[in-house]
Protein backbone atom coordinates (compact mmCIF):
# COMPACT_ATOMS: atom_id res chain seq x y z
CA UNK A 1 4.79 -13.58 -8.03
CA UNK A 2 3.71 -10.96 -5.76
CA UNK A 3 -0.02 -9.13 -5.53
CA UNK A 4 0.09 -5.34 -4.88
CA UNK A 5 -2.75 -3.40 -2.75
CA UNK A 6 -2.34 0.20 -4.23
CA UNK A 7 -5.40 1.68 -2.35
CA UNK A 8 -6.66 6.12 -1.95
CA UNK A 9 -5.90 6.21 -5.71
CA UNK A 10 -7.36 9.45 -7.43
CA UNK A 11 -10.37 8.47 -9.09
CA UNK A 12 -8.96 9.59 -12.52
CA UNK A 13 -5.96 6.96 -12.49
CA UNK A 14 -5.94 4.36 -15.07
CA UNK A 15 -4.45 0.79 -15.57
CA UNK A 16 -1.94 2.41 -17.71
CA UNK A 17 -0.89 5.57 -14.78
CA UNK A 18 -0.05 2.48 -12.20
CA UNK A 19 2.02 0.48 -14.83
CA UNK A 20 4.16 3.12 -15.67
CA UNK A 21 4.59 3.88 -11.69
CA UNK A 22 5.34 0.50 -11.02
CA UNK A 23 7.61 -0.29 -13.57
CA UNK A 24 10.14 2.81 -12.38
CA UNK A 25 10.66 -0.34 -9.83
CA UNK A 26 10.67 -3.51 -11.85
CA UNK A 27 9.05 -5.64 -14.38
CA UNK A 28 4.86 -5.36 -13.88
CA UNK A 29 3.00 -8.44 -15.13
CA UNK A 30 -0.26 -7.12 -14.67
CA UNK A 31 -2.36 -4.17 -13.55
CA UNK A 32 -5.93 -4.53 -12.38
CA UNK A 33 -8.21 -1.60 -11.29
CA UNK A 34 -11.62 -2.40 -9.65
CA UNK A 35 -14.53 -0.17 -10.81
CA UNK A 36 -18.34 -0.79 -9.00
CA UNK A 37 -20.67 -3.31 -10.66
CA UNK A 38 -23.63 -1.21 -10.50
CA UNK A 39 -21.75 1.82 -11.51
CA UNK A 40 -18.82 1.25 -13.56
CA UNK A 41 -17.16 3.93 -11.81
CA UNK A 42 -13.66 3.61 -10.39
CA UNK A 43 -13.43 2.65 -6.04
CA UNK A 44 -10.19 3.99 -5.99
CA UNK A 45 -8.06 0.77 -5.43
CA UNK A 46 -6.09 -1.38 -7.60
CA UNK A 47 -4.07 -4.84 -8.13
CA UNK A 48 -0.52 -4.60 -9.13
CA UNK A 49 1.19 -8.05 -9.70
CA UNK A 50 5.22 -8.07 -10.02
CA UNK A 51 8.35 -10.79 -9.14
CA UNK A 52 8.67 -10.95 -5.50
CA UNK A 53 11.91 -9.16 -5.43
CA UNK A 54 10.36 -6.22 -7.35
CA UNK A 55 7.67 -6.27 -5.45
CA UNK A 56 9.36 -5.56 -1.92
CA UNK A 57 11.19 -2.56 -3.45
CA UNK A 58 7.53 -0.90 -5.16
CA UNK A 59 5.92 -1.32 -1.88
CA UNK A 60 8.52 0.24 -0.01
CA UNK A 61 9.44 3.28 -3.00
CA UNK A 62 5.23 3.83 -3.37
CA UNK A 63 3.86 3.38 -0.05
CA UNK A 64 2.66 7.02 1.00
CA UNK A 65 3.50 8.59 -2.58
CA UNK A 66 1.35 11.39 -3.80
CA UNK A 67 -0.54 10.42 -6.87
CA UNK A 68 -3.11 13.54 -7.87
CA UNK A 69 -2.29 15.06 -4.36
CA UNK A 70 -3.44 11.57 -2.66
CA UNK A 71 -0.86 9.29 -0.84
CA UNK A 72 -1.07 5.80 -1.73
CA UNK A 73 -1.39 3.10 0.13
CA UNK A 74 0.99 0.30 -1.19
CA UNK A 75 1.35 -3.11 0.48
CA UNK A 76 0.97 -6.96 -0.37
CA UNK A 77 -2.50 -8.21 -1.27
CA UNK A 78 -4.24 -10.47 1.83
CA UNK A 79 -6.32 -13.04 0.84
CA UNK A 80 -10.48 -11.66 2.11
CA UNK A 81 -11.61 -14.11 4.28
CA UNK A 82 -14.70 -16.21 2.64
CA UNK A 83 -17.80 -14.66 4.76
CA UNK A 84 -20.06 -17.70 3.62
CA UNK A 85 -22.38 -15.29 2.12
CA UNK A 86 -26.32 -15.85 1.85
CA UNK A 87 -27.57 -13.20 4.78
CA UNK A 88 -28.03 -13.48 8.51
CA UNK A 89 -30.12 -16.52 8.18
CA UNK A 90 -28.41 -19.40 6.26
CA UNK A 91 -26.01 -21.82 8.17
């Protein structure tokens, strides 16, 4: 199993637009847009996850397609380095 970045998505695009873009290039097992905690409102990036052979073949159809007149930014999901949290003044 492979995680999909899709990042620059058009603010109107829903879990349901990126399945149906991603499955034009294999089987999708999940779809996960993040919205803001205080707003609710959509940050314009996503989590696609797909097989690792479909995977390499969405990132490399999608990467730089126009969705809404904005190119997307398709590649596999790093893992955020843990920042320890807590402000400037724990250690």
């Amino acid at each position: 199993m492979t995680t999909i970045y899709v990042g620059n998505l058009p603010f109107s695009a829903t879990d349901a637009d990126l399945r149906v873009l991603f499955e034009r290039h294999g089987k999708v097992d999940s779809v996960k847009l993040i919205n803001d905690r205080e707003t609710g409102r959509p940050r314009g990036f996503g989590f696609v996850d797909m097989p690792s052979a479909d995977a390499q073949a969405a990132i490399q159809a999608l990467n730089g397609y126009s969705m809404n007149g904005r190119a997307l930014r398709v590649n596999e999901a790093q893992e955020r380095p843990r920042t320890g949290g807590g402000g400037p003044f724990r250690r």
